[in-house]
Protein backbone atom coordinates (compact mmCIF):
# COMPACT_ATOMS: atom_id res chain seq x y z
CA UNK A 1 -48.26 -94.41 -59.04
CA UNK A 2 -50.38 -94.51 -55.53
CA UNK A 3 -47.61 -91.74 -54.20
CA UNK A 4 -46.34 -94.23 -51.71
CA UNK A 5 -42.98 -92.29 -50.81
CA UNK A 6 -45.20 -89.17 -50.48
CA UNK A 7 -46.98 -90.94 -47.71
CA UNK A 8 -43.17 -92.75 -46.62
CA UNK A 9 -42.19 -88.81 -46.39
CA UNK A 10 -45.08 -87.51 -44.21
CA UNK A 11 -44.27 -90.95 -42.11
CA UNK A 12 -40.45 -90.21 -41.90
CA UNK A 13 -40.79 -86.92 -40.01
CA UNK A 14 -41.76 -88.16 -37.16
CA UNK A 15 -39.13 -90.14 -36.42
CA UNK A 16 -36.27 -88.84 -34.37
CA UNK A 17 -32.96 -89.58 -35.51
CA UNK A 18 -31.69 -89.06 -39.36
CA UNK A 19 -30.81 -92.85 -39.70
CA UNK A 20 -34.40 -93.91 -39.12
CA UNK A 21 -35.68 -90.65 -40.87
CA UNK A 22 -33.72 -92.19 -43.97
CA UNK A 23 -34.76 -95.90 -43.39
CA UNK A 24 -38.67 -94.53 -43.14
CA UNK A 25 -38.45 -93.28 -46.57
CA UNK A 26 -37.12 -96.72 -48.13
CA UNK A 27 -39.82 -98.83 -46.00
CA UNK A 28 -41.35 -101.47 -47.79
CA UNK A 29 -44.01 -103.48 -46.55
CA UNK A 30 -43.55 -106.85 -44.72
CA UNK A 31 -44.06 -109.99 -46.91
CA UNK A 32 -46.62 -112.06 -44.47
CA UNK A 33 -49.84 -111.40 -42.75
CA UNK A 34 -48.14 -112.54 -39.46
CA UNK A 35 -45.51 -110.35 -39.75
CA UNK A 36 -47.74 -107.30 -40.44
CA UNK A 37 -49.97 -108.45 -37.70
CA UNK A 38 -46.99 -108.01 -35.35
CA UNK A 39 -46.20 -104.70 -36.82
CA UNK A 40 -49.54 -103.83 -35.87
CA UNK A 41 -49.68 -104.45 -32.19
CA UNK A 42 -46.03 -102.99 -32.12
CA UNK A 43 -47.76 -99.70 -33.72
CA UNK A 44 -50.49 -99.71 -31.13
CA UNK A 45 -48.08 -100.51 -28.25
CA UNK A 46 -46.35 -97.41 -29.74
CA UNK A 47 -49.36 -95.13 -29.55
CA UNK A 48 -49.69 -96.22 -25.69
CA UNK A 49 -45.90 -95.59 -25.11
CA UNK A 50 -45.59 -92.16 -26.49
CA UNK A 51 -48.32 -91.02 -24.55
CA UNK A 52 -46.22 -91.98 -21.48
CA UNK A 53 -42.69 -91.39 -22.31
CA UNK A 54 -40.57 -88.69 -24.05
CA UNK A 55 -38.53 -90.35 -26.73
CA UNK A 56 -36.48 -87.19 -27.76
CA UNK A 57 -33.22 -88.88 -26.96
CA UNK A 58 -33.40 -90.97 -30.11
CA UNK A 59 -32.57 -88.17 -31.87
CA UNK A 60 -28.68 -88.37 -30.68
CA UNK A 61 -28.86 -91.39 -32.57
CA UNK A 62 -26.32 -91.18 -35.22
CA UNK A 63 -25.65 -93.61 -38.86
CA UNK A 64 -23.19 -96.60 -36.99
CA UNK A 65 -22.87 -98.13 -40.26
CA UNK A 66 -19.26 -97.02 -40.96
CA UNK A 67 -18.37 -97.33 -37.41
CA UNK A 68 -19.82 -100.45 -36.72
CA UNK A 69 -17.76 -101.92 -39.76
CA UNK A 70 -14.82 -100.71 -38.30
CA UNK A 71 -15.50 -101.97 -35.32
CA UNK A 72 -15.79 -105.62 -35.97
CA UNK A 73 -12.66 -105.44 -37.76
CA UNK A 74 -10.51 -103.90 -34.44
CA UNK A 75 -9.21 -100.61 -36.28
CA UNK A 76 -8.59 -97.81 -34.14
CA UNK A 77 -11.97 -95.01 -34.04
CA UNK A 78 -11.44 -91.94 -34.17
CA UNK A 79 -13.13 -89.68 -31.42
CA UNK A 80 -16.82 -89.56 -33.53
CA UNK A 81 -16.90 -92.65 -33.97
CA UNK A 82 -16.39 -93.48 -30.15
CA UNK A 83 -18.75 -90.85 -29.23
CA UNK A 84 -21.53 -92.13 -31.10
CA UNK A 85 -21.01 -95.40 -30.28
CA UNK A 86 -21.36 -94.01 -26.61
CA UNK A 87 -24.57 -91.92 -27.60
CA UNK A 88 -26.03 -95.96 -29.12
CA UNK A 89 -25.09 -97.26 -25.45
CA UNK A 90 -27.01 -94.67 -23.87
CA UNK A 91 -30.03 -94.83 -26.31
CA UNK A 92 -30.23 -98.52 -24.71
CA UNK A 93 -29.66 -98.17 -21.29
CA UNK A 94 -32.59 -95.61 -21.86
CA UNK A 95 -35.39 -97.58 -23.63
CA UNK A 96 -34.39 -100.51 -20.88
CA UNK A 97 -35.38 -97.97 -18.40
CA UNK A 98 -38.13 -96.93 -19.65
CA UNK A 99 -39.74 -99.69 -20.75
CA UNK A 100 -38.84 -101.43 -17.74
CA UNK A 101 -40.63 -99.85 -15.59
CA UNK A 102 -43.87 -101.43 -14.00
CA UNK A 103 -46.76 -98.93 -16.46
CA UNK A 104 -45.31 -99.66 -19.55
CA UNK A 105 -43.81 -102.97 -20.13
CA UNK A 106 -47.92 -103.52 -18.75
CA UNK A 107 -49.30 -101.58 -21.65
CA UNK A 108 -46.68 -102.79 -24.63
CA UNK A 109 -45.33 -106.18 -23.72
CA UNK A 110 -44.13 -106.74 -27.18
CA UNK A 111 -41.49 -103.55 -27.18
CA UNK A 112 -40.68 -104.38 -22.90
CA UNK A 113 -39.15 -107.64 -24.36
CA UNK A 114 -37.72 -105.61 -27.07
CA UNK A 115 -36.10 -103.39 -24.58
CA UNK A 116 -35.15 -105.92 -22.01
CA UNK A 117 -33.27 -108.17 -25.03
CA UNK A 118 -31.19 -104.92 -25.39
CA UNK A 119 -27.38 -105.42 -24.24
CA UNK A 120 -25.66 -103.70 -21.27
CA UNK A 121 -23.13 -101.25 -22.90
CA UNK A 122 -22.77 -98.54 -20.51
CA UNK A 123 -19.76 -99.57 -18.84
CA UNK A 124 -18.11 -100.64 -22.31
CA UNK A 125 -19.02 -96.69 -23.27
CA UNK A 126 -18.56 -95.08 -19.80
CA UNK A 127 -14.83 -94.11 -20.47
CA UNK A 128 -15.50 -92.62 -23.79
CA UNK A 129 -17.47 -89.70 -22.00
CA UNK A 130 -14.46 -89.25 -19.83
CA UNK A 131 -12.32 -89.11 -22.26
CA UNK A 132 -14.10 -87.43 -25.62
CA UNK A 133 -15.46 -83.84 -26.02
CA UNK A 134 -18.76 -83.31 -27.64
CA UNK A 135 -17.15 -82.31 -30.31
CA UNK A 136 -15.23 -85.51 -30.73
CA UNK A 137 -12.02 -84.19 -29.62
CA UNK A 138 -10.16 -85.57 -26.89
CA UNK A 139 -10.50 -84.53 -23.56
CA UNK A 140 -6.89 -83.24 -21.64
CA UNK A 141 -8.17 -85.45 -18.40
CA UNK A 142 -8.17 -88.54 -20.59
CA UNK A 143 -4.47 -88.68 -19.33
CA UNK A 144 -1.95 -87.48 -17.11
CA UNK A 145 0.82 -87.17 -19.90
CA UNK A 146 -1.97 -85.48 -22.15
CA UNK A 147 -2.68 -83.06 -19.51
CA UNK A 148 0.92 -82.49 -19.12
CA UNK A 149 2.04 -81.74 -22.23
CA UNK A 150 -1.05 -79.73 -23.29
CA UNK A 151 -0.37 -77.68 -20.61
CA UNK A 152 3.51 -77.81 -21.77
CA UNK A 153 1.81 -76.33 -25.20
CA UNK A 154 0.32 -73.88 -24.06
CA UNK A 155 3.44 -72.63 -22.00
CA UNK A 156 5.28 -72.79 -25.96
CA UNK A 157 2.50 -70.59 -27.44
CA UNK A 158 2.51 -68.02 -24.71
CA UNK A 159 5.91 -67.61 -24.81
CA UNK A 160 6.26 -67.56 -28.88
CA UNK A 161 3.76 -64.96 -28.67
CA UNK A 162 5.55 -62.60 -26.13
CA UNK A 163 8.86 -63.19 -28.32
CA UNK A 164 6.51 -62.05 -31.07
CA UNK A 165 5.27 -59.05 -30.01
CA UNK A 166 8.40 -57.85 -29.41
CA UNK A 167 9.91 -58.59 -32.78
CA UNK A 168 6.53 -57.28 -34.41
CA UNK A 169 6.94 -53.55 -32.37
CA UNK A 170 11.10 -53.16 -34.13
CA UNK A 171 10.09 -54.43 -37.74
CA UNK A 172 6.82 -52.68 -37.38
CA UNK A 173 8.88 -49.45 -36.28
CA UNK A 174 11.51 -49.91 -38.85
CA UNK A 175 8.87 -50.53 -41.74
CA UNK A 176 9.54 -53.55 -42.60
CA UNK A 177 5.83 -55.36 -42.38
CA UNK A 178 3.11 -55.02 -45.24
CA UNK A 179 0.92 -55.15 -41.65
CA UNK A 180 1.35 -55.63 -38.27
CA UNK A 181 -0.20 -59.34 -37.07
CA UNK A 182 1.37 -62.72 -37.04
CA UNK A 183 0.01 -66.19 -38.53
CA UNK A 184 0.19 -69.23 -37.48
CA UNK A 185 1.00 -71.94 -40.32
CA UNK A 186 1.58 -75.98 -39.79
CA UNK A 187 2.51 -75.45 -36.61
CA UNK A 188 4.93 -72.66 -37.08
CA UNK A 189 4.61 -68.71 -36.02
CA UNK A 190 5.37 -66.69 -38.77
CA UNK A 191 5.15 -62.61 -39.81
CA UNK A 192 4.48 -60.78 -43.40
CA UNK A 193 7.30 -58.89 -44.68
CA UNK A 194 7.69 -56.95 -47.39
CA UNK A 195 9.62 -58.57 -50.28
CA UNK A 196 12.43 -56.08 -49.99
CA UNK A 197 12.82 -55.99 -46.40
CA UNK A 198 13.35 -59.74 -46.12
CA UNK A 199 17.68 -59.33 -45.48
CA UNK A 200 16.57 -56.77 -42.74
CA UNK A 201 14.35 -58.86 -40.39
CA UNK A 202 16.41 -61.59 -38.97
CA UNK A 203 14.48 -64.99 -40.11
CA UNK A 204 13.65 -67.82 -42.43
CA UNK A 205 11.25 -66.98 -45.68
CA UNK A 206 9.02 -69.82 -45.31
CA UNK A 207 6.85 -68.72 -48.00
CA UNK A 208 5.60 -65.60 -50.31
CA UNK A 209 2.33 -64.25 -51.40
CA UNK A 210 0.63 -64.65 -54.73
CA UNK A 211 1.68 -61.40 -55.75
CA UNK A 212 5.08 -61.62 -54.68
CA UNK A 213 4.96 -58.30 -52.66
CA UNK A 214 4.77 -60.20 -49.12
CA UNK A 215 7.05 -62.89 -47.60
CA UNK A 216 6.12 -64.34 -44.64
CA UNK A 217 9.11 -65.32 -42.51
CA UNK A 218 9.69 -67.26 -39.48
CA UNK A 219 11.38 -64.81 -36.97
CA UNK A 220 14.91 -66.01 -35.47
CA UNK A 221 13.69 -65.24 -31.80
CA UNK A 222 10.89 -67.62 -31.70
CA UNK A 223 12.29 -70.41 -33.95
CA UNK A 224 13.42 -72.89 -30.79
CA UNK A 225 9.68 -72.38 -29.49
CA UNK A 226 8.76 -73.55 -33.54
CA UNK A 227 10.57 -75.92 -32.84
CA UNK A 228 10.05 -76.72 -29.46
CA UNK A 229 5.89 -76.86 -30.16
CA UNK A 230 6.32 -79.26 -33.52
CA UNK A 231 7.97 -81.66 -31.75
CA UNK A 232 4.98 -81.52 -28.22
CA UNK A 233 2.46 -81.63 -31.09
CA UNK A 234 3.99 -84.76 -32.51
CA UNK A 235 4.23 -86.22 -29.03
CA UNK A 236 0.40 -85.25 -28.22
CA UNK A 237 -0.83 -86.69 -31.37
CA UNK A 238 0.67 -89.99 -30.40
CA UNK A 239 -0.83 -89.51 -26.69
CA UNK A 240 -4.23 -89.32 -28.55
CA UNK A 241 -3.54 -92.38 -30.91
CA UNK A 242 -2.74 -94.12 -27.72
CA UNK A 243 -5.69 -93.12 -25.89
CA UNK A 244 -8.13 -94.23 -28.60
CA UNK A 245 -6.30 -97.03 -29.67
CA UNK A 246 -6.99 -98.48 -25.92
CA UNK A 247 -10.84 -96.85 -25.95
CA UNK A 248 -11.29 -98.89 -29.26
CA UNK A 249 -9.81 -101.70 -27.67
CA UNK A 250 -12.71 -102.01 -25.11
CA UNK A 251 -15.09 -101.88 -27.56
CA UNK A 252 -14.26 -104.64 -29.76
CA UNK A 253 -15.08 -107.84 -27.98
CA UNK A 254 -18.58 -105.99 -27.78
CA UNK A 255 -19.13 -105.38 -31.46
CA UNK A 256 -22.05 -107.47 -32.01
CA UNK A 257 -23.67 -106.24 -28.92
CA UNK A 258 -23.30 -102.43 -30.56
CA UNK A 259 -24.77 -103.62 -33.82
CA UNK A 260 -27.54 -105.51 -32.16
CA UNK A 261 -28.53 -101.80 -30.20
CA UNK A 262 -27.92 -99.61 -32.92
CA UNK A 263 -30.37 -102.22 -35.03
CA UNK A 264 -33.30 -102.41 -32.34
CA UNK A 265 -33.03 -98.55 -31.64
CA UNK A 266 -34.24 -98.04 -35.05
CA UNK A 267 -36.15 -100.52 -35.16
CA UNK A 268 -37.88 -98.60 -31.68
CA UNK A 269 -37.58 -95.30 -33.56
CA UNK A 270 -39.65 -96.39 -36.39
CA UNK A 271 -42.50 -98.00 -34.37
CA UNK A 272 -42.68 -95.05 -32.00
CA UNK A 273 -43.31 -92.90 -35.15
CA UNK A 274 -45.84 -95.33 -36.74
CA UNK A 275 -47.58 -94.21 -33.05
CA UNK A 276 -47.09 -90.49 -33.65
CA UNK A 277 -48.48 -91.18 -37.58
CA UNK A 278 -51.42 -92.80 -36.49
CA UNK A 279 -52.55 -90.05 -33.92
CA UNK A 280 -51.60 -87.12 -36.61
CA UNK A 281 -54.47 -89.12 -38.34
CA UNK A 282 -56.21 -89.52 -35.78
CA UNK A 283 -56.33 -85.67 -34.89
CA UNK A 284 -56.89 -84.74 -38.88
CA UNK A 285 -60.08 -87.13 -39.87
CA UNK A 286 -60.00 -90.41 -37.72
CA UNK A 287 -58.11 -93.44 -37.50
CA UNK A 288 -58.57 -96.94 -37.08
CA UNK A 289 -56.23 -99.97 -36.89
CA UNK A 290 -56.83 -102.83 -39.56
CA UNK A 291 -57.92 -106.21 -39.12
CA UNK A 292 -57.52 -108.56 -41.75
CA UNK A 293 -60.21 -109.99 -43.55
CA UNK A 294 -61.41 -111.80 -46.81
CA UNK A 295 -63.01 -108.51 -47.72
CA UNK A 296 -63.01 -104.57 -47.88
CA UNK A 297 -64.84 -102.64 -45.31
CA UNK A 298 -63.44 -98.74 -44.97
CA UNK A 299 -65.87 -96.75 -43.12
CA UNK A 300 -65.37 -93.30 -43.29
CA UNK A 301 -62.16 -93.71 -45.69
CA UNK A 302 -60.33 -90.68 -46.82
CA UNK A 303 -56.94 -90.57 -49.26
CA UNK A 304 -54.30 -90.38 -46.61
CA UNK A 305 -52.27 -87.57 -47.91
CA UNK A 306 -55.27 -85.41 -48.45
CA UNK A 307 -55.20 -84.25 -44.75
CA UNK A 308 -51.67 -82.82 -45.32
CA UNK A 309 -53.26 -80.12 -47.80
CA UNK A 310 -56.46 -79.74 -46.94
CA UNK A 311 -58.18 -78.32 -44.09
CA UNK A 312 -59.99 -81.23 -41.87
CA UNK A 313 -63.39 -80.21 -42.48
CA UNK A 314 -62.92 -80.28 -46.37
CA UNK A 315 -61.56 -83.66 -46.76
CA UNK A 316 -64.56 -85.85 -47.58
CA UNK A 317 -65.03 -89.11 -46.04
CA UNK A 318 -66.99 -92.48 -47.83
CA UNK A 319 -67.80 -96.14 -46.93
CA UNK A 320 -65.72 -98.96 -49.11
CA UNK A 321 -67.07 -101.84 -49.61
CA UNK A 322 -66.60 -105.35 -51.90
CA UNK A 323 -66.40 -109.08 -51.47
CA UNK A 324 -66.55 -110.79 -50.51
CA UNK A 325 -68.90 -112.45 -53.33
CA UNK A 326 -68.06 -110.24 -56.00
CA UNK A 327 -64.77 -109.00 -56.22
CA UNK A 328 -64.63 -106.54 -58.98
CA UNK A 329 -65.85 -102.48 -58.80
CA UNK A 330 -66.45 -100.88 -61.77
CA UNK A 331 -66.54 -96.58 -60.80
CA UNK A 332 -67.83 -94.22 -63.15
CA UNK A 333 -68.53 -90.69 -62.64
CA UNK A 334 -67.84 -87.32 -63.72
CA UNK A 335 -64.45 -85.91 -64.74
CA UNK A 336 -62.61 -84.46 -61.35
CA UNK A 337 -65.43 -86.27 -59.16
CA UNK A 338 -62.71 -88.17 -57.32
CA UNK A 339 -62.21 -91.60 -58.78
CA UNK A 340 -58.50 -91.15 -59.43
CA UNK A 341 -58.34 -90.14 -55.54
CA UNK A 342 -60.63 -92.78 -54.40
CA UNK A 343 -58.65 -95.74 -56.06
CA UNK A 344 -55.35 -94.32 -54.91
CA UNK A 345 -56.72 -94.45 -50.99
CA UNK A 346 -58.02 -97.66 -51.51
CA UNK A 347 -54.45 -98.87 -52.93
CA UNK A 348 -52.28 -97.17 -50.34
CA UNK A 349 -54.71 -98.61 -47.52
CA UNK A 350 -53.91 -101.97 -48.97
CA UNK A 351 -50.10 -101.64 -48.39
CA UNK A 352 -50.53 -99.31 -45.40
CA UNK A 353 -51.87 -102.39 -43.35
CA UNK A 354 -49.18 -104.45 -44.81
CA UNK A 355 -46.14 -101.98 -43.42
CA UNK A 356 -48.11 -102.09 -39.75
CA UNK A 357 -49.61 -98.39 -40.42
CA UNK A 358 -53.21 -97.78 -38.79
CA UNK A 359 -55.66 -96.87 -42.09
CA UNK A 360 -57.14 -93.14 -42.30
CA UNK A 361 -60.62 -94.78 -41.88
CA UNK A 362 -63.33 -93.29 -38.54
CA UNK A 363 -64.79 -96.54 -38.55
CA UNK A 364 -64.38 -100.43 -39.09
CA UNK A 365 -61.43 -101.27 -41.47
CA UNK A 366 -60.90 -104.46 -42.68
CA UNK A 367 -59.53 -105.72 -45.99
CA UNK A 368 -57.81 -108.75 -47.35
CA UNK A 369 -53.77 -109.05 -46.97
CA UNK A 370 -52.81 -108.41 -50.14
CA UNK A 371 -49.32 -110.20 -51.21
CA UNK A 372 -49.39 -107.71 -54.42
CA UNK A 373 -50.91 -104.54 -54.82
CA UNK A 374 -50.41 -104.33 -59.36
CA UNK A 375 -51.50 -100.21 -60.23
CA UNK A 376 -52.09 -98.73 -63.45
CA UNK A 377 -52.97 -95.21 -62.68
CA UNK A 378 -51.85 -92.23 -65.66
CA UNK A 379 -50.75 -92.57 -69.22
CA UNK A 380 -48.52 -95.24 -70.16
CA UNK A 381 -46.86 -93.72 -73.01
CA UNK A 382 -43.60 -93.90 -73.49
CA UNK A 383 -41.92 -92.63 -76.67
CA UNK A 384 -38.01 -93.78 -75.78
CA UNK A 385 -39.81 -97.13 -76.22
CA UNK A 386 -41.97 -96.40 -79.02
CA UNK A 387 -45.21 -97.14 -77.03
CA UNK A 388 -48.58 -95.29 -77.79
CA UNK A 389 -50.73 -94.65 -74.58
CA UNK A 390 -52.60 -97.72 -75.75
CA UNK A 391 -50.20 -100.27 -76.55
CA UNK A 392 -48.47 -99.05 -73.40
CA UNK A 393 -51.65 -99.65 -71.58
CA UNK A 394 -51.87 -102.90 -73.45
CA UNK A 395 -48.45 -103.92 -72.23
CA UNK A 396 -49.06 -102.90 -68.70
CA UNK A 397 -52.30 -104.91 -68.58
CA UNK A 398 -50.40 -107.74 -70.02
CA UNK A 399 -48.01 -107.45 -66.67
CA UNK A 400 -50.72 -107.32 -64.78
CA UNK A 401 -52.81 -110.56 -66.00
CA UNK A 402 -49.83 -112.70 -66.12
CA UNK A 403 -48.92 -111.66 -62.19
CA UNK A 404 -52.21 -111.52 -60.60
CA UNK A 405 -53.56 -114.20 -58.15
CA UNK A 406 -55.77 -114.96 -55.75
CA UNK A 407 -54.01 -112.43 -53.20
CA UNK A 408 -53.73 -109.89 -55.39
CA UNK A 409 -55.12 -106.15 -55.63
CA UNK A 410 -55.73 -104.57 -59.37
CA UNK A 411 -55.93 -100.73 -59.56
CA UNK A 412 -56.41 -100.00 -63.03
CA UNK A 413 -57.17 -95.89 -63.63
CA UNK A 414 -59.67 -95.12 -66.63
CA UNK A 415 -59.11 -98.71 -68.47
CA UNK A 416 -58.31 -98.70 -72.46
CA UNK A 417 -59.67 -95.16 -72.14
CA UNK A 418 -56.95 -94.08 -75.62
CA UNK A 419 -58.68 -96.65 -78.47
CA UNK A 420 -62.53 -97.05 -80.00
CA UNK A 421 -65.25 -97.36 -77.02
CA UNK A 422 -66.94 -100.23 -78.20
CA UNK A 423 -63.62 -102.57 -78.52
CA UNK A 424 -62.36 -101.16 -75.02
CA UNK A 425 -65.39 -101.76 -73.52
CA UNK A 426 -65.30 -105.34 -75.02
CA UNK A 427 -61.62 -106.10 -73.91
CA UNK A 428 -61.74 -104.28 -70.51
CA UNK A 429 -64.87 -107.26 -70.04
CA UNK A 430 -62.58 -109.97 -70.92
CA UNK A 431 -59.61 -108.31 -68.74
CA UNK A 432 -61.87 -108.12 -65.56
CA UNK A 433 -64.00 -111.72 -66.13
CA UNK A 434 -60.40 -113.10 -66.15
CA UNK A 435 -59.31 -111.39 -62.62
CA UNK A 436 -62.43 -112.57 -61.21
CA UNK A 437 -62.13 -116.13 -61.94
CA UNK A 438 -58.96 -116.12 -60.42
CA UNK A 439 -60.27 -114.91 -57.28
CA UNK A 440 -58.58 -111.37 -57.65
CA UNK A 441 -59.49 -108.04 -56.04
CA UNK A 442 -59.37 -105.60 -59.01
CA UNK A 443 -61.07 -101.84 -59.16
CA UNK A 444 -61.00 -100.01 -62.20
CA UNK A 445 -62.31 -96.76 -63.28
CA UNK A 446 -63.85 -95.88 -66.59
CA UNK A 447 -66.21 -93.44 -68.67
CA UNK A 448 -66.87 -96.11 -70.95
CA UNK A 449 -70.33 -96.70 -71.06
CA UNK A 450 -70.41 -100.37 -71.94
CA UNK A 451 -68.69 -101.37 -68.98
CA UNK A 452 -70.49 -99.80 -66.23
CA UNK A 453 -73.80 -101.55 -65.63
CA UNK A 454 -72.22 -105.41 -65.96
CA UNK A 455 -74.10 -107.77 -63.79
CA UNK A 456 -70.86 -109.59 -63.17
CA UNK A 457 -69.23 -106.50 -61.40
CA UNK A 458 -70.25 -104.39 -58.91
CA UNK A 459 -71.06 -100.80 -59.91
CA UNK A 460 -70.20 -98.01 -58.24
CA UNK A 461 -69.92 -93.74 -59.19
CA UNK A 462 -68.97 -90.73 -57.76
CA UNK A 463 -71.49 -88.36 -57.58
CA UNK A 464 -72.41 -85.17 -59.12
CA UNK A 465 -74.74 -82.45 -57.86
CA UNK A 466 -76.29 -81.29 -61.16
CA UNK A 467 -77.87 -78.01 -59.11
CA UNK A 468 -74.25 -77.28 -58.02
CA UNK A 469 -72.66 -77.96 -61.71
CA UNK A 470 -70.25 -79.94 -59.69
CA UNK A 471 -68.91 -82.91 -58.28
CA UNK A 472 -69.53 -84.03 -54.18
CA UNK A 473 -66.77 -86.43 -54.08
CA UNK A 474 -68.65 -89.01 -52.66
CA UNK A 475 -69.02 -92.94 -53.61
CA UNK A 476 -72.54 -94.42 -54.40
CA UNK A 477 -72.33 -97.95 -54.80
CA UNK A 478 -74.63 -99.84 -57.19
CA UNK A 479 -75.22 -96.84 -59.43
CA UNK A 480 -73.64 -96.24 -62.18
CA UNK A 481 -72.43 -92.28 -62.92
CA UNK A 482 -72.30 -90.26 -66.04
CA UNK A 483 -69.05 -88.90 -66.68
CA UNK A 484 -70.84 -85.12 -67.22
CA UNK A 485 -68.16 -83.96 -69.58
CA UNK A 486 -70.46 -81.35 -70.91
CA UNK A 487 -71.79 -80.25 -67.35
């Protein structure tokens, strides 16, 4: 409900290799403070790095999942699977250079050490690129014999094809052929002749048309090179078995080591794009890297995703703040004046920090480490499971109470808005009195009138400009809003 994987999607396109492109949109965010801490400094070693470095080469980086599998149990790759095993190896060797050097394992210690814990591959890999083709195929230098009897092959197909163009030029004159052209079928050279030619053209039907009208035979005079070809085929695939049976071979004893780099090179190509995120926000309204506190301060806060759609100038910027006394925000306002927005970019900056993102806030931003961020934000009806919007909302609520703590964040979007005012207004109390006694960050928006100037809570609206007839979109805290329905 606070369009995380729309914000995961945004985040995923900067990455540079499908594999991490997928893994971006499944991110979830860490489970500790330290651990988001460290995915912090990683994120701002990653803004330092990209300004220095090109990272387009993680983009050769392919899925090893399959590969890797087969690896650690010995099979026999095929030339793919070797290749991109090859492009891992280089990946490494590259993010050891680069972050070896003197400038930036100064400026991001953190990823040097990642980059310097990365294995030596290259001469594991080096005789895959002298033996496989970009394509995957295998090269006819990966062996003497394979060079020798491709080039025996090619002798066999040159000299099928003379034989053929001479048998094509009699049947051709004699009008035997539907057409004049020759195919070339599991391995075999064959010609289309018509149905009641086939006892004039000296050959073997090998097979007939759908309609029946066409036969296409194998002529007599190039039947030995048939022959001749199947059987250097047969001995070339068994060259190439050969050849990446003993490629495979080198690989194996280094299986963890490939897992390990194809592991850590996402791991780099997901920090370098938390770098590239955090400048695109940078460059669209601000950005500032979170620091963990026992309260909320967003200056300048703006919904994250708002920047995607919106011009830079329109998206409009306010100052969060609560706790760390009171703990509860109660924000009224008019209809479309921005509360929905406002709770959602308070909610995603809350798990933003958590996943090591840098919040889109032009000032200070600090805010508690929330272990659980709970949301109920649009209507909770459900008719499959015979729930009304309100005993929907009732059961949510219910959820909510019985997991919140202490470390927990409540986003709860217009609160028992679909029963009687006056016994929502008396429940939503109770609901809110509980989460503060518990110690638990909870904002909740609301037009009900009864619940929006409580001493307990802090107030807050979003304001309307009643010469304009409309709303500004900005938060004023300690005043309590009309919700202008009318207006």
């Amino acid at each position: 409900s606070l369009e995380w994987p729309s914000l995961l999607r945004q985040y995923s396109a900067h990455c540079f290799s499908a594999p991490a492109k997928v893994a971006a949109e499944a991110l979830e965010p860490a489970e500790s403070r330290a651990e988001a801490e460290i995915l912090l400094a990683l994120t701002a070693e990653a803004r330092a790095a990209r300004e220095s470095a090109q990272f387009g080469f993680l983009g050769s980086l392919e899925d090893l999942t399959r590969s890797l599998d087969r690896l650690r149990k010995a099979s026999v790759l095929d030339g793919k699977e070797l290749l991109s095993l090859a492009r891992a190896a280089e990946v490494a060797m590259e993010l050891r250079k680069i972050f070896g050097a003197k400038e930036l394992s100064g400026k991001a210690p953190l990823l040097a050490g990642w980059a310097a814990a990365l294995p030596e591959l290259t001469q594991a890999a080096a005789p895959i690129r002298h033996a496989i083709e970009n394509d995957g195929s295998v090269k006819d230098t990966a062996s003497p014999a394979l060079r020798s009897l491709r080039d025996q092959e090619r002798k066999l197909h040159a000299e099928a094809r003379d034989r053929l163009d001479t048998v094509l030029q009699q049947a051709f004159r004699d009008g035997h052929l539907q057409d004049k052209f020759f195919d070339f079928r599991d391995g075999r050279y064959l010609i289309p002749v018509k149905s009641e030619s086939k006892g004039r053209v000296p050959g073997f039907v090998v097979e007939s048309s759908a309609s029946r009208a066409t036969v296409f035979m194998e002529p007599a005079a190039v039947r030995d090179c048939n022959d001749r070809l199947k059987q250097t085929e047969l001995l070339i695939e068994e060259e190439i078995f050969r050849i990446l049976e003993e490629l495979s071979g080198r690989l194996h004893p280094h299986a963890s080591e490939f897992e390990h780099a194809f592991e850590r090179a996402m791991e780099f190509d997901l920090t370098l794009a938390r770098g590239a995120f955090a400048s695109q926000f940078e460059s669209l309204r601000g950005v500032s890297r979170p620091e963990f506190a026992d309260h909320f301060l967003l200056e300048d806060l703006y919904h994250p995703l708002l920047g995607f759609v919106l011009k830079p100038e329109q998206v409009v910027r306010n100052h969060f703040r609560l706790g760390p006394d009171r703990k509860v925000m109660v924000i009224s306002g008019p209809n479309t004046g921005g509360k929905t927005v406002l709770l959602k970019a308070v909610g995603l900056c809350a798990l933003m920090a958590r996943a090591g993102f840098f919040l889109p806030c032009a000032g200070e931003a600090r805010l508690p480490f929330f272990s659980r961020v709970l949301s109920q934000i649009g209507d909770a009806q459900n008719l499959e499971l015979s729930l009304s919007s309100f005993s929907g909302s009732i059961l949510q609520l219910k959820e909510i109470l019985e997991s919140a703590r202490g470390d927990s964040l409540v986003l709860v979007d217009e609160i028992l808005h679909a029963t009687d005012p006056d016994e929502a207004t008396a429940l939503s109390r109770a609901i809110l009195e509980g989460l503060q006694a518990r110690g638990t960050f909870a904002i909740v928006t609301t037009h009900l009138n009864g619940l929006k100037d409580g001493a307990a809570f802090e107030s807050a609206s979003m304001e309307f400009d009643p010469d304009q007839l409309s709303p500004t979109y900005r938060l004023r805290v300690g005043v309590p809003g009309s919700s202008r329905a009318l207006e």
